[in-house]
PDB file of N, CA and C in Angstrom:
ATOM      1  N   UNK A   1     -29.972   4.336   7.681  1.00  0.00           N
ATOM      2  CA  UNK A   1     -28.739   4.024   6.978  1.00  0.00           C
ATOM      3  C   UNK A   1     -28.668   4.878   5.718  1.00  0.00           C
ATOM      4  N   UNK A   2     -27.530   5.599   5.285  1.00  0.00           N
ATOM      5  CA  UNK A   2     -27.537   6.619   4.194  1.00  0.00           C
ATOM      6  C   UNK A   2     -27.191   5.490   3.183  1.00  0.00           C
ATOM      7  N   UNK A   3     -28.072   6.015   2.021  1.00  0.00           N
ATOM      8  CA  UNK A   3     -27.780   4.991   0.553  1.00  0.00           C
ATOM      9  C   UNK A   3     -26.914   6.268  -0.211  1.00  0.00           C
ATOM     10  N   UNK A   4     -26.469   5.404  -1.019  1.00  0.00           N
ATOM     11  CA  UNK A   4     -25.545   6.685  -2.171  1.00  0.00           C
ATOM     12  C   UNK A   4     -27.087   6.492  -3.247  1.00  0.00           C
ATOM     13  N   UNK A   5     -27.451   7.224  -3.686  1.00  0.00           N
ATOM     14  CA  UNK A   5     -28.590   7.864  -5.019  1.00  0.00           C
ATOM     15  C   UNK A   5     -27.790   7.451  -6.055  1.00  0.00           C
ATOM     16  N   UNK A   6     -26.931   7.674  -6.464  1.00  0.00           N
ATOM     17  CA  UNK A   6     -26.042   7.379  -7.759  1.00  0.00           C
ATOM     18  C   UNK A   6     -24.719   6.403  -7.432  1.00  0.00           C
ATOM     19  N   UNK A   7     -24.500   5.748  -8.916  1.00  0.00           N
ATOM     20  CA  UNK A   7     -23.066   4.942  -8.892  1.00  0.00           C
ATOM     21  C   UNK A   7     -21.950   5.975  -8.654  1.00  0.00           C
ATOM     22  N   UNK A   8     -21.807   6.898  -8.826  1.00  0.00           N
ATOM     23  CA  UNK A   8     -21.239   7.928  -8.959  1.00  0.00           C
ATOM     24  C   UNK A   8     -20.743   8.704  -7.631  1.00  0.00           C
ATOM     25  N   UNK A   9     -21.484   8.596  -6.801  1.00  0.00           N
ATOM     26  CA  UNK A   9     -22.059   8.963  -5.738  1.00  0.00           C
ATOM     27  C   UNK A   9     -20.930   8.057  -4.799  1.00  0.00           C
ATOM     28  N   UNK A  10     -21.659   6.876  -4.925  1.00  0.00           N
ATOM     29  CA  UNK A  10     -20.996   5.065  -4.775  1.00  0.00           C
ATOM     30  C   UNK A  10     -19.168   5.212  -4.297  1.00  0.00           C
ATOM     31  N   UNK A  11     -18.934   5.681  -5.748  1.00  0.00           N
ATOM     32  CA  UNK A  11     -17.699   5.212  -6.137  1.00  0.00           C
ATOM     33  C   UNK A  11     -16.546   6.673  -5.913  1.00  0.00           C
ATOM     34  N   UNK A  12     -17.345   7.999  -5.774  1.00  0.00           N
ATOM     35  CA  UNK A  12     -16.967   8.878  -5.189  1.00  0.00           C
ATOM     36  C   UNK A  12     -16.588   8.773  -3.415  1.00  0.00           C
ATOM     37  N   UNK A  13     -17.365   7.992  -2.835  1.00  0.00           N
ATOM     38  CA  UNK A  13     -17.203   7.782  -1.552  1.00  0.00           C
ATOM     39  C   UNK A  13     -16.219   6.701  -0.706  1.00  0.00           C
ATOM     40  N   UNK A  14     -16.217   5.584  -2.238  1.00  0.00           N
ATOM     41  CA  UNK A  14     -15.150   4.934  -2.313  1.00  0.00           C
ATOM     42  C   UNK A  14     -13.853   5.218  -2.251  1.00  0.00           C
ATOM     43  N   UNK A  15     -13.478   6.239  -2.885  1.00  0.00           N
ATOM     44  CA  UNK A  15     -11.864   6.961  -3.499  1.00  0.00           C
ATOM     45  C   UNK A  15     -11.505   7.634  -1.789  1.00  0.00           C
ATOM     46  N   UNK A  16     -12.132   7.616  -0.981  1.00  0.00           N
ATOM     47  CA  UNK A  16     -12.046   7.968   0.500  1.00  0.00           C
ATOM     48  C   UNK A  16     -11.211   6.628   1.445  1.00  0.00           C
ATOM     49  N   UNK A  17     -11.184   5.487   0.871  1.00  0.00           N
ATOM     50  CA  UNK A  17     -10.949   4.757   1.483  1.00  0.00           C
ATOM     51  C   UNK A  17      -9.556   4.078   1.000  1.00  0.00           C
ATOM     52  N   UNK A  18      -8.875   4.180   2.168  1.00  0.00           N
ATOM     53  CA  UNK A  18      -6.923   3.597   2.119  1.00  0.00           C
ATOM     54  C   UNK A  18      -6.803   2.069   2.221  1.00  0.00           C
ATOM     55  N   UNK A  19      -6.825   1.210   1.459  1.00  0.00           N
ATOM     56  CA  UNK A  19      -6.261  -0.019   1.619  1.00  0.00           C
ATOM     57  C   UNK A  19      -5.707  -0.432   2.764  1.00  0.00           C
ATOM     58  N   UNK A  20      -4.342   0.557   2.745  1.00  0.00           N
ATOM     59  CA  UNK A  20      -2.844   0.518   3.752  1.00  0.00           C
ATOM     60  C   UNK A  20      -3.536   0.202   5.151  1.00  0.00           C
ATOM     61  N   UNK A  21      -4.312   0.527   5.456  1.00  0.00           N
ATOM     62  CA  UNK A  21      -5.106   0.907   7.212  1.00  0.00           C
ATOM     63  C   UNK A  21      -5.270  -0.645   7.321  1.00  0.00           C
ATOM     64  N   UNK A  22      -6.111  -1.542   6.184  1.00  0.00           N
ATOM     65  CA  UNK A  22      -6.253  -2.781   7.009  1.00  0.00           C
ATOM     66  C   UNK A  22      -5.326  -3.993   6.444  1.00  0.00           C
ATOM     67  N   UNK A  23      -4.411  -3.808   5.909  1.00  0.00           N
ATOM     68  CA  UNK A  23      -2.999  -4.690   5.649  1.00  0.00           C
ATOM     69  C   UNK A  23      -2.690  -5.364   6.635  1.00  0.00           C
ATOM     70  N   UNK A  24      -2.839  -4.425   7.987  1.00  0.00           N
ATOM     71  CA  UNK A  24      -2.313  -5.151   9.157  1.00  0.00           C
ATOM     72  C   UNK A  24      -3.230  -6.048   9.304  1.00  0.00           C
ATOM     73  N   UNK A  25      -3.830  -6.252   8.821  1.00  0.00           N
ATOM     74  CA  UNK A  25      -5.202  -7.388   9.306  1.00  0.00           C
ATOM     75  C   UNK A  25      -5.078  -8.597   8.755  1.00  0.00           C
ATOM     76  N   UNK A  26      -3.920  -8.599   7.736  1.00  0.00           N
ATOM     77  CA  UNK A  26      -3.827  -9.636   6.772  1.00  0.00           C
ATOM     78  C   UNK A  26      -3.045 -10.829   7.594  1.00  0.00           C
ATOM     79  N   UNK A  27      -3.499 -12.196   7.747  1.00  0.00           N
ATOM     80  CA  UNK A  27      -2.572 -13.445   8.215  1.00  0.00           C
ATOM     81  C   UNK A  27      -2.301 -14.272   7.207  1.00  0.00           C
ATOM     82  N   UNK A  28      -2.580 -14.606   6.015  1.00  0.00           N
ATOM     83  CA  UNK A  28      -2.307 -15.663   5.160  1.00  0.00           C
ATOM     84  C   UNK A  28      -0.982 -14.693   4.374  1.00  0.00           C
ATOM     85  N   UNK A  29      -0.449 -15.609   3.534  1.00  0.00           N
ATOM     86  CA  UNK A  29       0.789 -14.924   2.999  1.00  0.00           C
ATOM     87  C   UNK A  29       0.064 -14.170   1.988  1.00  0.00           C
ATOM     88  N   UNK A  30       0.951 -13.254   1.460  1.00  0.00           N
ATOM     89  CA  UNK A  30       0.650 -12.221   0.322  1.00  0.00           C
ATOM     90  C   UNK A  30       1.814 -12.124  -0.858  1.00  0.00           C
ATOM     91  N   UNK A  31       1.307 -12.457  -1.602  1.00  0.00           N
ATOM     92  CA  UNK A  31       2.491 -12.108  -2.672  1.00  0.00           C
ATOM     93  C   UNK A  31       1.742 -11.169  -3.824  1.00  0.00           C
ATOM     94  N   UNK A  32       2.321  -9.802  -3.812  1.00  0.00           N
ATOM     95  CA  UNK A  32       2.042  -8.806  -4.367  1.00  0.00           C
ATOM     96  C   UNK A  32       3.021  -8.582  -5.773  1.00  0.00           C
ATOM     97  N   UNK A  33       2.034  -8.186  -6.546  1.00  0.00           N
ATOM     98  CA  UNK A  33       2.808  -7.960  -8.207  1.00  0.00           C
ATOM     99  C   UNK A  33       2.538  -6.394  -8.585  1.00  0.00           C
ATOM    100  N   UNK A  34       3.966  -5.631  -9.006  1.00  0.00           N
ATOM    101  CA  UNK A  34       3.772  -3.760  -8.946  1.00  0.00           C
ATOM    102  C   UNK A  34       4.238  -3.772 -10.001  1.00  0.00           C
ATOM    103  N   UNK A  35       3.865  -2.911 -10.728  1.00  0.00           N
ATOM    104  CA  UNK A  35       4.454  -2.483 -11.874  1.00  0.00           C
ATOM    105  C   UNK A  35       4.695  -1.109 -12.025  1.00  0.00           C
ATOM    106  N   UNK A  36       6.417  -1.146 -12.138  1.00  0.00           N
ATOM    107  CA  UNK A  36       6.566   0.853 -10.918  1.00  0.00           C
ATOM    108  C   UNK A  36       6.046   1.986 -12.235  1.00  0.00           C
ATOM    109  N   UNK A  37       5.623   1.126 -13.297  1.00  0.00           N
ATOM    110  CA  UNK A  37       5.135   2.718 -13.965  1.00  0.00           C
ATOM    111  C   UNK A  37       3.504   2.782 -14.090  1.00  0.00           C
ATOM    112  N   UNK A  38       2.936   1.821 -13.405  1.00  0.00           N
ATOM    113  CA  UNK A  38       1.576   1.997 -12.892  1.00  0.00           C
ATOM    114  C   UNK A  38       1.198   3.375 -12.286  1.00  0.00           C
ATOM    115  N   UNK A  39       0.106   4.051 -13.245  1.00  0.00           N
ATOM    116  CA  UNK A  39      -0.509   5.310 -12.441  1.00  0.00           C
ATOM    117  C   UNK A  39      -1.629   5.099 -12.362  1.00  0.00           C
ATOM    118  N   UNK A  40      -2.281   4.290 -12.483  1.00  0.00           N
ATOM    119  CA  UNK A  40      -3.596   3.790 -11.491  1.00  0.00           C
ATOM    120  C   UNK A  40      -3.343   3.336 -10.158  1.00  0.00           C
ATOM    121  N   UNK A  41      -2.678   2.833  -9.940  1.00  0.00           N
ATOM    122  CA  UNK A  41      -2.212   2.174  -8.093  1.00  0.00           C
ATOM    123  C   UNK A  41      -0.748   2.069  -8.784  1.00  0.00           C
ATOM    124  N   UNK A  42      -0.542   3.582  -8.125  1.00  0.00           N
ATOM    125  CA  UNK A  42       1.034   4.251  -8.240  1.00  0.00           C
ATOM    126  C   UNK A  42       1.969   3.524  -7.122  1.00  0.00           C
ATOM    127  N   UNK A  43       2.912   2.779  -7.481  1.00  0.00           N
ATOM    128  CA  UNK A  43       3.534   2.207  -6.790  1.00  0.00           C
ATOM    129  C   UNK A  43       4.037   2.597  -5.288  1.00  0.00           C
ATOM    130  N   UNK A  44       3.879   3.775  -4.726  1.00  0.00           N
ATOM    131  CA  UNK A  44       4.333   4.434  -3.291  1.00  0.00           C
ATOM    132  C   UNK A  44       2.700   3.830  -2.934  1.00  0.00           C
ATOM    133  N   UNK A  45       1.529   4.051  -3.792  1.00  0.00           N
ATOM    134  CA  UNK A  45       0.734   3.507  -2.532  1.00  0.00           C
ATOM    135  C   UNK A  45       0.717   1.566  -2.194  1.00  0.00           C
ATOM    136  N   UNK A  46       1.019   1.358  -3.696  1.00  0.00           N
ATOM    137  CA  UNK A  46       1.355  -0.295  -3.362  1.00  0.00           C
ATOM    138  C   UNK A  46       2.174  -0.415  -2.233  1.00  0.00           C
ATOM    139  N   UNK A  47       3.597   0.122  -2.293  1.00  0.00           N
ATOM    140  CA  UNK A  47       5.083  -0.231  -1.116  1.00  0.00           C
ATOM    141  C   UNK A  47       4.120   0.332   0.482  1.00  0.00           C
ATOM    142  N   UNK A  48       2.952   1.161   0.715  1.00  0.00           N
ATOM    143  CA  UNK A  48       2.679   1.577   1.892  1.00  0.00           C
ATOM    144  C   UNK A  48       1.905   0.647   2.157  1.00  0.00           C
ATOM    145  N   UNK A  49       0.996  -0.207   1.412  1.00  0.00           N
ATOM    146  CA  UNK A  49       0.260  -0.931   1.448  1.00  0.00           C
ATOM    147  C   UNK A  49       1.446  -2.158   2.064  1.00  0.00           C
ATOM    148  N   UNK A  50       2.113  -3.065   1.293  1.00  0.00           N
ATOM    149  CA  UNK A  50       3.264  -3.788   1.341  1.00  0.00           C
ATOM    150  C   UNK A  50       4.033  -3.858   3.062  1.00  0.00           C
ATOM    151  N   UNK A  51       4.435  -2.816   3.286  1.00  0.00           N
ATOM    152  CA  UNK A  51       5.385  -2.320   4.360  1.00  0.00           C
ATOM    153  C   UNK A  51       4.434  -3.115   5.446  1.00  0.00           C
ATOM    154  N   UNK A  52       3.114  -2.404   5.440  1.00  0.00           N
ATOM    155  CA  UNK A  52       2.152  -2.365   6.743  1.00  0.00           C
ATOM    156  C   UNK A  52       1.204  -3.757   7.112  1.00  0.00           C
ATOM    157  N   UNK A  53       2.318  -5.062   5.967  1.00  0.00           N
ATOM    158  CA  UNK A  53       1.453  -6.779   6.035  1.00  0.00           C
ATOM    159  C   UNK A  53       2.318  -7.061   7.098  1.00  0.00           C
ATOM    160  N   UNK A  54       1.628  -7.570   8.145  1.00  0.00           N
ATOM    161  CA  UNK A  54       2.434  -8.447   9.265  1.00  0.00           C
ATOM    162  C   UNK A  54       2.647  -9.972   8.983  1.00  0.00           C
ATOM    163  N   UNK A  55       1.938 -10.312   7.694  1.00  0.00           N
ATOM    164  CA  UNK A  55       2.089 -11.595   7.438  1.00  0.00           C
ATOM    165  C   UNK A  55       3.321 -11.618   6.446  1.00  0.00           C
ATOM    166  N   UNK A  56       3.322 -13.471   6.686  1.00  0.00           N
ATOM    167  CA  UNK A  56       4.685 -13.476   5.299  1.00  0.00           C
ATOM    168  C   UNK A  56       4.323 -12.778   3.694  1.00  0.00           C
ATOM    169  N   UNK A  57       5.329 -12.041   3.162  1.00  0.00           N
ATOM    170  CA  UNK A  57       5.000 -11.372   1.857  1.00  0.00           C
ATOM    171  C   UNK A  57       5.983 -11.401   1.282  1.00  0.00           C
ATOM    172  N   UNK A  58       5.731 -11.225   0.064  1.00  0.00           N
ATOM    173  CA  UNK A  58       6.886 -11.357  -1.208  1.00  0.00           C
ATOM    174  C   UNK A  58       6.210 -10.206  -1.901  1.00  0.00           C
ATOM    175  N   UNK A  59       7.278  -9.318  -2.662  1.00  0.00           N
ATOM    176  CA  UNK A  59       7.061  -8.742  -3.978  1.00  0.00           C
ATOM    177  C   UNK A  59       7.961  -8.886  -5.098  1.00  0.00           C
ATOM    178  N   UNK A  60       6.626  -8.774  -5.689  1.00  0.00           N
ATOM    179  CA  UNK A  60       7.489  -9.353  -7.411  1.00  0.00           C
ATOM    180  C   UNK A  60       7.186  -7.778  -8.098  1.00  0.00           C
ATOM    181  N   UNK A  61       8.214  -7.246  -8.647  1.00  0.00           N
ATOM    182  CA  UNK A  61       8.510  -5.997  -9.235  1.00  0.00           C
ATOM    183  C   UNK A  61       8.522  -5.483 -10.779  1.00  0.00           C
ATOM    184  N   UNK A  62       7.884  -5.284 -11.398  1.00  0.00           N
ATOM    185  CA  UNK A  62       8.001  -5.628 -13.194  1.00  0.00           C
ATOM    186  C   UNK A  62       8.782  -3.549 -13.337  1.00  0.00           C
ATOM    187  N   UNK A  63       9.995  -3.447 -13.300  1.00  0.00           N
ATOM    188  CA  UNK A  63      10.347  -2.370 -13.307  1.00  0.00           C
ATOM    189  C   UNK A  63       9.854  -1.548 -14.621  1.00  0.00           C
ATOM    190  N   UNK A  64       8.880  -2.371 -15.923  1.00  0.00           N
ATOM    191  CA  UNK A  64       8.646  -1.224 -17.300  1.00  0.00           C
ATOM    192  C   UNK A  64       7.306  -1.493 -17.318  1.00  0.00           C
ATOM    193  N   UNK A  65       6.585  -2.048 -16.406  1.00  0.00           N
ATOM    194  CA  UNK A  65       5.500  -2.369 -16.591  1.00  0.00           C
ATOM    195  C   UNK A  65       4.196  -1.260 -15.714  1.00  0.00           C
ATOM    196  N   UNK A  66       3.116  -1.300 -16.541  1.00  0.00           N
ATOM    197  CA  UNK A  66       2.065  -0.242 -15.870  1.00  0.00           C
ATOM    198  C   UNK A  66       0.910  -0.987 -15.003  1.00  0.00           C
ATOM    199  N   UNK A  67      -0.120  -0.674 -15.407  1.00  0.00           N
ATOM    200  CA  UNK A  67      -1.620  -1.375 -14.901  1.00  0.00           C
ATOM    201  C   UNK A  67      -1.414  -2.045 -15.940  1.00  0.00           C
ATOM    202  N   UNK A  68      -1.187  -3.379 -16.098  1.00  0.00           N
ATOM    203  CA  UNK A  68      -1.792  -4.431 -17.253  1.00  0.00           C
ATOM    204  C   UNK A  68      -1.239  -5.555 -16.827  1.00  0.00           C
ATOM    205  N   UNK A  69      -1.510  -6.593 -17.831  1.00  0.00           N
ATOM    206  CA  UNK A  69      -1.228  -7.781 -17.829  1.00  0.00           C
ATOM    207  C   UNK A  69       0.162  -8.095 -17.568  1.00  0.00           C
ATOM    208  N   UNK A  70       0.102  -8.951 -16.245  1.00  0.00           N
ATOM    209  CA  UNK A  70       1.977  -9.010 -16.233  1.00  0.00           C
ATOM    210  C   UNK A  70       2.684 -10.181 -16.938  1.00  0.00           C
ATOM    211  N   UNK A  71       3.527 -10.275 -17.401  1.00  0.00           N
ATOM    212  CA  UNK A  71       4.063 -11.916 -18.197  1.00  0.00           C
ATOM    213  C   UNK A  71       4.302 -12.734 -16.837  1.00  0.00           C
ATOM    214  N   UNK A  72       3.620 -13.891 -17.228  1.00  0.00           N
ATOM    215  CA  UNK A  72       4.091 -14.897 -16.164  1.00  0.00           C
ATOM    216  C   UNK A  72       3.579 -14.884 -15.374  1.00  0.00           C
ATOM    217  N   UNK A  73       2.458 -13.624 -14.522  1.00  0.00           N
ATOM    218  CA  UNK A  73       2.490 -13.897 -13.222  1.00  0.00           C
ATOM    219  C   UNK A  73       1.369 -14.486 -13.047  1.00  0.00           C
ATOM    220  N   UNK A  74       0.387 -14.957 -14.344  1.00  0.00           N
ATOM    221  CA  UNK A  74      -1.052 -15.811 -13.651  1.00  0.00           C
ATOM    222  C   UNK A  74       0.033 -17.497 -13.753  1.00  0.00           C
ATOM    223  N   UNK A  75       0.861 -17.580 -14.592  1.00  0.00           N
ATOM    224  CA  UNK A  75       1.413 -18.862 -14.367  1.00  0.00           C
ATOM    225  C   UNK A  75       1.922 -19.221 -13.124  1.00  0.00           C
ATOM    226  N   UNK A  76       2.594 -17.850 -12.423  1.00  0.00           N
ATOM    227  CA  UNK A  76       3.337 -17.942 -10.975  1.00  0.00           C
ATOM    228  C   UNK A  76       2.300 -18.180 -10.173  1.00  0.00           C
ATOM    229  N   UNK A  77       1.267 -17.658 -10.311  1.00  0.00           N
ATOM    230  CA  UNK A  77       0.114 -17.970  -9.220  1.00  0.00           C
ATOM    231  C   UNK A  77      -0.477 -18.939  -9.795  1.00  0.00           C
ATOM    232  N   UNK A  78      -0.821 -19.906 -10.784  1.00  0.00           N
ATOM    233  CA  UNK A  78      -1.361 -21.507 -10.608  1.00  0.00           C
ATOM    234  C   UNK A  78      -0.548 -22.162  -9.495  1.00  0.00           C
ATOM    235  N   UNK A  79       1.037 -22.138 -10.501  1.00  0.00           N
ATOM    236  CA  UNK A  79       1.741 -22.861  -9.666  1.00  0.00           C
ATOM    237  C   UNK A  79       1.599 -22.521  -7.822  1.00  0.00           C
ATOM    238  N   UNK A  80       1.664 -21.430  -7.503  1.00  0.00           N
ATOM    239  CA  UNK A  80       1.759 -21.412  -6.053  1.00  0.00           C
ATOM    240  C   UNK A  80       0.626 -21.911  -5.564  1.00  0.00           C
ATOM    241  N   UNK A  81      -0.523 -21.819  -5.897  1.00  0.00           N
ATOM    242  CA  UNK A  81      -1.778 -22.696  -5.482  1.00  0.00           C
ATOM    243  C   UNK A  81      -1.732 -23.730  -5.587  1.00  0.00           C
ATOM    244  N   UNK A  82      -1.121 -24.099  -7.206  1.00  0.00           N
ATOM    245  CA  UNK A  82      -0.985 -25.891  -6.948  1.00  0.00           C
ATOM    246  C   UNK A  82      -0.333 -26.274  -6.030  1.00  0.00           C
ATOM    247  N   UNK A  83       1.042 -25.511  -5.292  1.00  0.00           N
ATOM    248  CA  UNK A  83       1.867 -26.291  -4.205  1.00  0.00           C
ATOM    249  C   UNK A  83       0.844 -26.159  -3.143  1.00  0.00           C
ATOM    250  N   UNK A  84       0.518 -24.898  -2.826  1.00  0.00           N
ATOM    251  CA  UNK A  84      -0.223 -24.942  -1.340  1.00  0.00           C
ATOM    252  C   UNK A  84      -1.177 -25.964  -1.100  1.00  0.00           C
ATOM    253  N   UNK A  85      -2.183 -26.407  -2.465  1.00  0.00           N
ATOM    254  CA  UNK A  85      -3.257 -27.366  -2.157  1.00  0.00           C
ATOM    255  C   UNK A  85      -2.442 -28.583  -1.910  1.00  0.00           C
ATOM    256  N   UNK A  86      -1.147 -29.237  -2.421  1.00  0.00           N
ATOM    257  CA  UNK A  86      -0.759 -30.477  -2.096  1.00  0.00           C
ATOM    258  C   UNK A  86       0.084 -30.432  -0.752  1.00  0.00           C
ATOM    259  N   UNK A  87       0.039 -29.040  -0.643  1.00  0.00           N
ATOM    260  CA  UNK A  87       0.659 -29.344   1.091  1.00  0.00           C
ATOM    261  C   UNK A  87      -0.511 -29.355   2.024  1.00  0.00           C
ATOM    262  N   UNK A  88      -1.715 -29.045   1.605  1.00  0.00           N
ATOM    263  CA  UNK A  88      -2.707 -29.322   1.990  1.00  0.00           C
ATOM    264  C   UNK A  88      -3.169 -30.662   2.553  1.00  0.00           C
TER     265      UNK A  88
END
Protein backbone atom coordinates (compact mmCIF):
# COMPACT_ATOMS: atom_id res chain seq x y z
CA UNK A 1 0.00 0.00 0.00
CA UNK A 2 1.72 3.46 -1.00
CA UNK A 3 1.87 5.92 2.14
CA UNK A 4 2.27 9.71 1.27
CA UNK A 5 5.98 10.58 3.32
CA UNK A 6 4.71 14.09 3.86
CA UNK A 7 1.38 16.13 4.78
CA UNK A 8 2.13 17.82 1.81
CA UNK A 9 2.43 14.99 -0.19
CA UNK A 10 -1.17 13.97 1.61
CA UNK A 11 -2.94 16.92 0.64
CA UNK A 12 -1.29 17.34 -2.82
CA UNK A 13 -2.92 14.04 -3.79
CA UNK A 14 -6.00 15.18 -2.33
CA UNK A 15 -6.56 18.38 -4.73
CA UNK A 16 -6.95 15.26 -7.41
CA UNK A 17 -10.12 14.39 -6.13
CA UNK A 18 -13.85 15.85 -7.53
CA UNK A 19 -16.56 15.85 -5.00
CA UNK A 20 -19.18 16.13 -8.09
CA UNK A 21 -18.38 12.17 -9.07
CA UNK A 22 -19.98 10.92 -5.78
CA UNK A 23 -23.09 13.40 -5.26
CA UNK A 24 -24.90 10.85 -7.05
CA UNK A 25 -24.44 8.66 -4.15
CA UNK A 26 -26.13 10.99 -1.89
CA UNK A 27 -29.95 9.71 -0.50
CA UNK A 28 -30.70 11.85 2.53
CA UNK A 29 -31.71 15.45 1.64
CA UNK A 30 -29.03 18.11 1.14
CA UNK A 31 -29.34 21.57 1.72
CA UNK A 32 -26.34 23.39 0.44
CA UNK A 33 -25.17 27.09 1.43
CA UNK A 34 -22.83 29.11 -1.65
CA UNK A 35 -21.59 32.12 -1.39
CA UNK A 36 -21.10 33.22 -5.27
CA UNK A 37 -17.98 35.29 -4.37
CA UNK A 38 -16.33 32.31 -2.72
CA UNK A 39 -12.83 31.50 -4.34
CA UNK A 40 -12.00 28.71 -2.28
CA UNK A 41 -15.02 26.39 -3.51
CA UNK A 42 -15.83 28.73 -6.46
CA UNK A 43 -19.34 28.51 -6.92
CA UNK A 44 -19.44 26.60 -10.69
CA UNK A 45 -17.80 23.80 -8.71
CA UNK A 46 -20.51 24.01 -5.85
CA UNK A 47 -23.69 24.26 -8.81
CA UNK A 48 -21.72 20.90 -10.51
CA UNK A 49 -21.59 19.39 -7.34
CA UNK A 50 -25.52 20.52 -6.66
CA UNK A 51 -26.90 19.57 -10.26
CA UNK A 52 -25.40 15.85 -9.92
CA UNK A 53 -27.65 15.10 -6.06
CA UNK A 54 -30.38 12.68 -6.99
CA UNK A 55 -31.70 13.30 -3.63
CA UNK A 56 -34.10 16.05 -2.42
CA UNK A 57 -31.90 19.45 -2.31
CA UNK A 58 -32.29 22.97 -1.64
CA UNK A 59 -29.86 25.85 -2.18
CA UNK A 60 -29.55 28.73 -0.19
CA UNK A 61 -27.48 31.48 -2.15
CA UNK A 62 -25.72 34.47 -0.14
CA UNK A 63 -25.14 36.55 -3.53
CA UNK A 64 -22.03 39.08 -1.50
CA UNK A 65 -20.84 36.53 0.45
CA UNK A 66 -17.28 34.50 0.18
CA UNK A 67 -15.78 31.45 2.24
CA UNK A 68 -17.00 32.60 5.71
CA UNK A 69 -19.45 32.67 8.14
CA UNK A 70 -22.93 32.88 6.69
CA UNK A 71 -25.72 35.00 8.79
CA UNK A 72 -28.32 32.74 9.87
CA UNK A 73 -27.42 29.70 8.41
CA UNK A 74 -26.13 27.69 11.68
CA UNK A 75 -29.64 28.97 13.06
CA UNK A 76 -31.35 27.49 9.76
CA UNK A 77 -29.67 24.29 10.40
CA UNK A 78 -30.59 23.85 14.35
CA UNK A 79 -33.90 24.51 13.37
CA UNK A 80 -34.02 21.91 10.47
CA UNK A 81 -32.61 19.23 12.77
CA UNK A 82 -34.84 20.17 15.44
CA UNK A 83 -37.88 19.44 12.97
CA UNK A 84 -36.39 16.27 11.53
CA UNK A 85 -35.67 14.74 15.12
CA UNK A 86 -39.47 15.41 16.13
CA UNK A 87 -40.63 13.86 13.02
CA UNK A 88 -38.57 11.28 14.14
Amino acid sequence: MNQHQTEDAFFGRLGYIDIQWMAERLRNPVRMYTGLCDTICPPSTQFAVYNKIAAPKELVVYPDFTHEELPRAWDDILLLLLKDAQEA
